[in-house]
Protein backbone atom coordinates (compact mmCIF):
# COMPACT_ATOMS: atom_id res chain seq x y z
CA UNK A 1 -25.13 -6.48 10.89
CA UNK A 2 -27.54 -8.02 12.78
CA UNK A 3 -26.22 -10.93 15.80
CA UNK A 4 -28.56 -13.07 13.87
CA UNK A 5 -26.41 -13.53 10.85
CA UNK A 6 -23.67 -14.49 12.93
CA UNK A 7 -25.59 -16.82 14.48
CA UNK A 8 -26.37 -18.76 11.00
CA UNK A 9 -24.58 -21.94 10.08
CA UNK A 10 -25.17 -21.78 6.67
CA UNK A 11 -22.45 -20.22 4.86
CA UNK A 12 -23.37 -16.90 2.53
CA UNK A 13 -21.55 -17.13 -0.28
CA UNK A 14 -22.03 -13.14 -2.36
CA UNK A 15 -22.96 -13.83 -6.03
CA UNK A 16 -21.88 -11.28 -8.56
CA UNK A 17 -19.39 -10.18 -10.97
CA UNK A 18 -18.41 -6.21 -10.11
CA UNK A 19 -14.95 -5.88 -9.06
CA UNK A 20 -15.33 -3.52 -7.11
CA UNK A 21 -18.65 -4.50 -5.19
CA UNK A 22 -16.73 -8.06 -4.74
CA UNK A 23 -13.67 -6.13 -3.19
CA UNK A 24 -16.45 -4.38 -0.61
CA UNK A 25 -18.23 -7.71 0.00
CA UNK A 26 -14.50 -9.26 1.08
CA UNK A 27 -14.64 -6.55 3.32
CA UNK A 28 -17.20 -8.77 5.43
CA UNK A 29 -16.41 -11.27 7.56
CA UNK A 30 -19.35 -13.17 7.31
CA UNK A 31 -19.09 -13.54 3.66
CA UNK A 32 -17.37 -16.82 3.21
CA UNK A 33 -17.28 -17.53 -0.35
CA UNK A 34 -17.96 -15.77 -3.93
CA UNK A 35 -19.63 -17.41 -7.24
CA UNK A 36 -20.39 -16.01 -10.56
CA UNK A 37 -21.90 -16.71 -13.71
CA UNK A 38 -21.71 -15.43 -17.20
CA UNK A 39 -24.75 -13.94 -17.29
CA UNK A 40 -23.53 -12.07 -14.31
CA UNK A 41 -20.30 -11.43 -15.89
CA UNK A 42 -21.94 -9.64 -19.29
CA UNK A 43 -23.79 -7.16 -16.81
CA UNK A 44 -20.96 -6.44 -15.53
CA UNK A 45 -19.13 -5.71 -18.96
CA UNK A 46 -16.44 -7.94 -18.10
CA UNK A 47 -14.30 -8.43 -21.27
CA UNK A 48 -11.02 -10.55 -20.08
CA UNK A 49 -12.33 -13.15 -18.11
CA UNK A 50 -8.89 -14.50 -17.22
CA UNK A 51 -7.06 -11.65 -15.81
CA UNK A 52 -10.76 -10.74 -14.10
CA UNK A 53 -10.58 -14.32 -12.40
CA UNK A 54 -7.19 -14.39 -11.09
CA UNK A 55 -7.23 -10.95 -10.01
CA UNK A 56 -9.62 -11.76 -7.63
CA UNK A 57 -8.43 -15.22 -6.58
CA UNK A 58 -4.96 -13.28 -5.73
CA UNK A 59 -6.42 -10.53 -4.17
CA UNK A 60 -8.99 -12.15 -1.81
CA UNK A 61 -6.99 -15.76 -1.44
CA UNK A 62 -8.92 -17.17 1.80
CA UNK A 63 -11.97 -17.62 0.29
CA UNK A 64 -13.37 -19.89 -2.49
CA UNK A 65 -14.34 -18.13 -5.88
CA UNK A 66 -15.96 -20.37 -8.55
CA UNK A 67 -16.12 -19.58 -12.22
CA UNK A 68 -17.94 -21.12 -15.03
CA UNK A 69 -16.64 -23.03 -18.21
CA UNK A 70 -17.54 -21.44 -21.01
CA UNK A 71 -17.56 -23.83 -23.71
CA UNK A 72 -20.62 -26.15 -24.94
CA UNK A 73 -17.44 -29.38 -26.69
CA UNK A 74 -16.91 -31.55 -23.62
CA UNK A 75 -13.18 -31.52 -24.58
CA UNK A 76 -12.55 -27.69 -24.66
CA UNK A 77 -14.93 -27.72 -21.35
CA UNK A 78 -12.16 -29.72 -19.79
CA UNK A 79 -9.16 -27.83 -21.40
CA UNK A 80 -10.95 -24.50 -19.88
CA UNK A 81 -11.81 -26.23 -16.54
CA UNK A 82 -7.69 -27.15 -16.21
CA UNK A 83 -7.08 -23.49 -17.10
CA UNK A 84 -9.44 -21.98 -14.70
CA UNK A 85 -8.50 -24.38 -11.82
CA UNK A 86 -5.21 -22.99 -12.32
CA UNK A 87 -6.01 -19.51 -10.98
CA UNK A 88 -5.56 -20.09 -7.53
CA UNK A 89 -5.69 -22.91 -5.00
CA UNK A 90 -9.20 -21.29 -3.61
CA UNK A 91 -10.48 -21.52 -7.23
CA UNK A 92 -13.81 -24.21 -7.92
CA UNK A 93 -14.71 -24.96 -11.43
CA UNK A 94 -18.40 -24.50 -11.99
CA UNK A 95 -19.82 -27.12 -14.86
CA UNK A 96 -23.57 -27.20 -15.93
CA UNK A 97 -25.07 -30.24 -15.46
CA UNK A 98 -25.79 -30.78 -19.02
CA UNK A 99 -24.42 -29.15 -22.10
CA UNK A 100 -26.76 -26.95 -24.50
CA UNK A 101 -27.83 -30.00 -25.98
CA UNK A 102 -28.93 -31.97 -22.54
CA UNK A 103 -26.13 -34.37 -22.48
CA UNK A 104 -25.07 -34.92 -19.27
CA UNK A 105 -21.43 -33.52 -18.07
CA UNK A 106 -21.15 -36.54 -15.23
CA UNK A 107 -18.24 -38.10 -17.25
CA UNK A 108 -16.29 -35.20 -17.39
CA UNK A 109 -16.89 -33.73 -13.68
CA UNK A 110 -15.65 -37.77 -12.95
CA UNK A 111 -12.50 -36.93 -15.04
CA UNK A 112 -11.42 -33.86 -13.39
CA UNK A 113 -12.16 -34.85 -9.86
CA UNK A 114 -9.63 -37.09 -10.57
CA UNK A 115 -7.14 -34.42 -11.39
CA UNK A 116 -8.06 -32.70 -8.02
CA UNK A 117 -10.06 -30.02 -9.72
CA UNK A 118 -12.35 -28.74 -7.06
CA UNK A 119 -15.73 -28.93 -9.21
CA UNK A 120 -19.13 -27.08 -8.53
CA UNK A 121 -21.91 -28.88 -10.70
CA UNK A 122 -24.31 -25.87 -11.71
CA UNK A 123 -27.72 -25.61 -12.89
CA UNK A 124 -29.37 -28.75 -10.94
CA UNK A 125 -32.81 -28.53 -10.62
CA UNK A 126 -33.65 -32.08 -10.04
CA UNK A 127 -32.60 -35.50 -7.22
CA UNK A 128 -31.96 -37.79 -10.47
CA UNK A 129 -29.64 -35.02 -11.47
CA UNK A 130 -27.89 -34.89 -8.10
CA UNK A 131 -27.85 -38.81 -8.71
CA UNK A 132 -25.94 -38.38 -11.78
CA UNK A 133 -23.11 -36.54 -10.33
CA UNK A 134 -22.72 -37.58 -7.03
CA UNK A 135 -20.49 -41.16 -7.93
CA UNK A 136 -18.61 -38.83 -10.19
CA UNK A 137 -17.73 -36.47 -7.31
CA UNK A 138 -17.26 -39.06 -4.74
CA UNK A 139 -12.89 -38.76 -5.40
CA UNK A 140 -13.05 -34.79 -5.68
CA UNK A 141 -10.69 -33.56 -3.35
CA UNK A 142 -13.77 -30.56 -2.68
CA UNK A 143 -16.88 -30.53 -4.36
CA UNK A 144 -20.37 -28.57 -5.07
CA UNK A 145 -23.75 -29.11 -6.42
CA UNK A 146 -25.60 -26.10 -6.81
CA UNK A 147 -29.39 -26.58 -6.99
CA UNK A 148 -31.28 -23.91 -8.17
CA UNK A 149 -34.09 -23.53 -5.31
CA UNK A 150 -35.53 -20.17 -7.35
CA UNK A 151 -35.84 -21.02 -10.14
CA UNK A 152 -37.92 -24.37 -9.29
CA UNK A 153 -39.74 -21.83 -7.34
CA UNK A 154 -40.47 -20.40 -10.41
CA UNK A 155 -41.22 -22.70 -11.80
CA UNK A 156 -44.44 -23.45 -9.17
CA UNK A 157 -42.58 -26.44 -7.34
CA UNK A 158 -41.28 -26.67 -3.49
CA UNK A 159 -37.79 -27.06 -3.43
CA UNK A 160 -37.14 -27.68 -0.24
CA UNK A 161 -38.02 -31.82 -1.31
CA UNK A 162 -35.09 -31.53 -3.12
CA UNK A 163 -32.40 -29.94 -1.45
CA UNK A 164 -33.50 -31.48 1.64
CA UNK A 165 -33.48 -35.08 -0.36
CA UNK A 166 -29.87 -34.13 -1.99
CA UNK A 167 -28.63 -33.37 1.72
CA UNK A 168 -29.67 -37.32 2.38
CA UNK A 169 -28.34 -38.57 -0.14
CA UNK A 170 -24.73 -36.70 -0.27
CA UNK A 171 -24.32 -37.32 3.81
CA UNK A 172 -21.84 -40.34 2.76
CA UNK A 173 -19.93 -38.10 0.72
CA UNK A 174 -18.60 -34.76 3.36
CA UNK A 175 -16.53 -33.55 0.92
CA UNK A 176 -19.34 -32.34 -1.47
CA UNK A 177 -21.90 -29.66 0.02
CA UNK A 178 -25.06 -28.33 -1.28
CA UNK A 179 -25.73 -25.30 -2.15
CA UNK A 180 -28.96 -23.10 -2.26
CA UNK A 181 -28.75 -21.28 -5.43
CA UNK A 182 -31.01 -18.30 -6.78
CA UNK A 183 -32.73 -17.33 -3.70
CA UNK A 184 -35.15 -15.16 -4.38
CA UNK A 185 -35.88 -13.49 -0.69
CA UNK A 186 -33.58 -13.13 2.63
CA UNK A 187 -36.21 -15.92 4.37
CA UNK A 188 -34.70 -18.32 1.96
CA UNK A 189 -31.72 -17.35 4.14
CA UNK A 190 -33.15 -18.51 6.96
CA UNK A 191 -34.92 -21.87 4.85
CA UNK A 192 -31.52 -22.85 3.87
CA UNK A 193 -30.52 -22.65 7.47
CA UNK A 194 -33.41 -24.46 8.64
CA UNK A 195 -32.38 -27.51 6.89
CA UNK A 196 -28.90 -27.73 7.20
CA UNK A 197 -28.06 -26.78 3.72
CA UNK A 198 -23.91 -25.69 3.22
CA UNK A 199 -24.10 -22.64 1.64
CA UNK A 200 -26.22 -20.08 -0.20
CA UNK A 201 -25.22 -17.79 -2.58
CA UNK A 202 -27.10 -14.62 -2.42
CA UNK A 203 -26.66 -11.86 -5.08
CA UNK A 204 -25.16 -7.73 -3.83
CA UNK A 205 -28.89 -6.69 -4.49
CA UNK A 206 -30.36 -9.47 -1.76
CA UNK A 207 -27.01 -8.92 0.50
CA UNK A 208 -28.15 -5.42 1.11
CA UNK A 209 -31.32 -6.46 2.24
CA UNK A 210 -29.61 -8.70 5.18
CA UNK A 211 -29.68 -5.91 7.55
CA UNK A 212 -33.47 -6.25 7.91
CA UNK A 213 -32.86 -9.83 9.23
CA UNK A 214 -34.56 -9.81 12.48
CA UNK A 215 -35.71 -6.38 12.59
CA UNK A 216 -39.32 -5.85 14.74
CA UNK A 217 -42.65 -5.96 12.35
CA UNK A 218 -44.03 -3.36 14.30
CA UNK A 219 -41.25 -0.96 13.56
CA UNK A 220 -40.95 -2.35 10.16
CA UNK A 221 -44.65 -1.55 9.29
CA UNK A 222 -44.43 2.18 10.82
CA UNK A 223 -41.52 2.75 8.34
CA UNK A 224 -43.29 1.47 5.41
CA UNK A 225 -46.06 3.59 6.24
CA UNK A 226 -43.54 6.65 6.56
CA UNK A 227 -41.86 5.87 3.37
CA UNK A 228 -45.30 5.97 1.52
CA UNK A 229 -46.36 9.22 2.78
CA UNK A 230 -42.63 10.71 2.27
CA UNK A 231 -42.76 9.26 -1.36
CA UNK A 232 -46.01 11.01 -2.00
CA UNK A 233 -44.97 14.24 -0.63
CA UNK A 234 -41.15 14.33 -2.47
CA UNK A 235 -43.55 13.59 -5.80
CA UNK A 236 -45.48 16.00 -4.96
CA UNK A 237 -48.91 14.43 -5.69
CA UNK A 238 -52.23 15.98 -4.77
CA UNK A 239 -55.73 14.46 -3.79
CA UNK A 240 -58.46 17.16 -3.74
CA UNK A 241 -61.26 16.15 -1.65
CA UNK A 242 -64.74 16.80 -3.30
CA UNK A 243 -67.03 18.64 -1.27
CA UNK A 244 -69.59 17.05 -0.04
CA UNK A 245 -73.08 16.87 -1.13
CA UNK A 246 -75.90 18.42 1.24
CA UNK A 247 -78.53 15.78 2.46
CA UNK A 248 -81.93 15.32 0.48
């Protein structure tokens, strides 16, 4: 790994939800957290999301793991955030901003930060969302708001306004970071660095591009080159010149 990665202050955090890949990824010191989702968790053909969960809060206990509620009722949202915060003291309980229906979750995320359930708001996208939650988390014991830098990238808008703008705004409250979520490049990496932003979480597909962090564009460029002409040898494609046609 590069010294420049050790060098960042920004915390990676690896986002997935393959046992085994997580177990590797522990393996790394400059890993410092894990997050799923469920979307992640139905690629991953996980089945018993409880025994999944607390396997890995038991078997990699110094860092944080957070794992999603699954429930659209408020009420059983709660019930399952009590039961998930129970799987280990490094375990944060990630609630969507809204439910399905756009409601917003702030009076519930206010309810269990004051059972000491370390929450991590998902799915924010916008400052009068980080608004919303902020007063809620202001008595968690530890907190997160995820905003989802990628996908307002996607969605054609800077998002650097708003993280940068939710870093303002939460510097009264040091027990909540932000976090730069769905990045869709390693130079986001760097971006969330840049600014001062907590943590990023950065899927096993990205982290294996990490190693390029740093690496010289010259040398870069001459190994794209080679990995074109290797590519078009190993498929074995052909390009018969036409002769050419004798001058008028």
């Amino acid at each position: 790994m590069p010294d420049r990665v050790s060098e960042l202050q920004v915390k990676i955090f690896a986002d997935g939800a393959d046992l085994a890949s997580i177990v590797e990824m522990a393996r790394q010191p400059w890993v410092k957290g894990f997050t799923t989702n469920p979307t992640l968790l139905r690629k991953a053909g996980v089945t018993d999301y409880e025994s999944f969960g607390r396997d890995l809060a038991r078997q990699i206990p110094d860092r944080p793991f957070s794992f999603e509620v699954l429930s659209d009722d408020f009420d059983e949202m709660e019930a399952q955030a009590l039961s998930i915060a129970s799987w280990g003291l490094n375990v944060y309980v990630k609630i969507p901003i809204t439910n399905t229906k756009g409601q917003s979750t702030a009076p519930l995320i206010y309810r269990l930060s004051r059972q000491g359930v370390k929450v991590n708001v998902t799915a924010v996208m916008t400052l009068d969302q980080v608004d919303a939650v902020a007063q809620s988390l202001q008595h968690s014991p530890r907190s997160c708001i995820s905003i989802f830098a990628g996908r307002i990238a996607d969605a054609g808008c800077d998002p650097i306004p708003i993280l940068c703008g939710a870093l303002t705004r939460l510097r009264k409250f040091p027990q909540i970071e932000v976090i730069w979520a769905s990045p869709r490049e390693i130079f986001n990496v760097i971006q969330a660095d840049a600014i001062g932003c907590h943590i990023i979480t950065v899927t096993h597909d990205l982290l294996k591009k990490l190693p390029l962090l740093g690496k010289d564009l010259h040398e870069y460029s001459l190994d794209t080159v080679k990995m074109f002409y290797d590519d078009a040898r190993a498929a074995g494609l052909i390009l018969k010149p036409r002769a050419a046609k004798a001058p008028r």
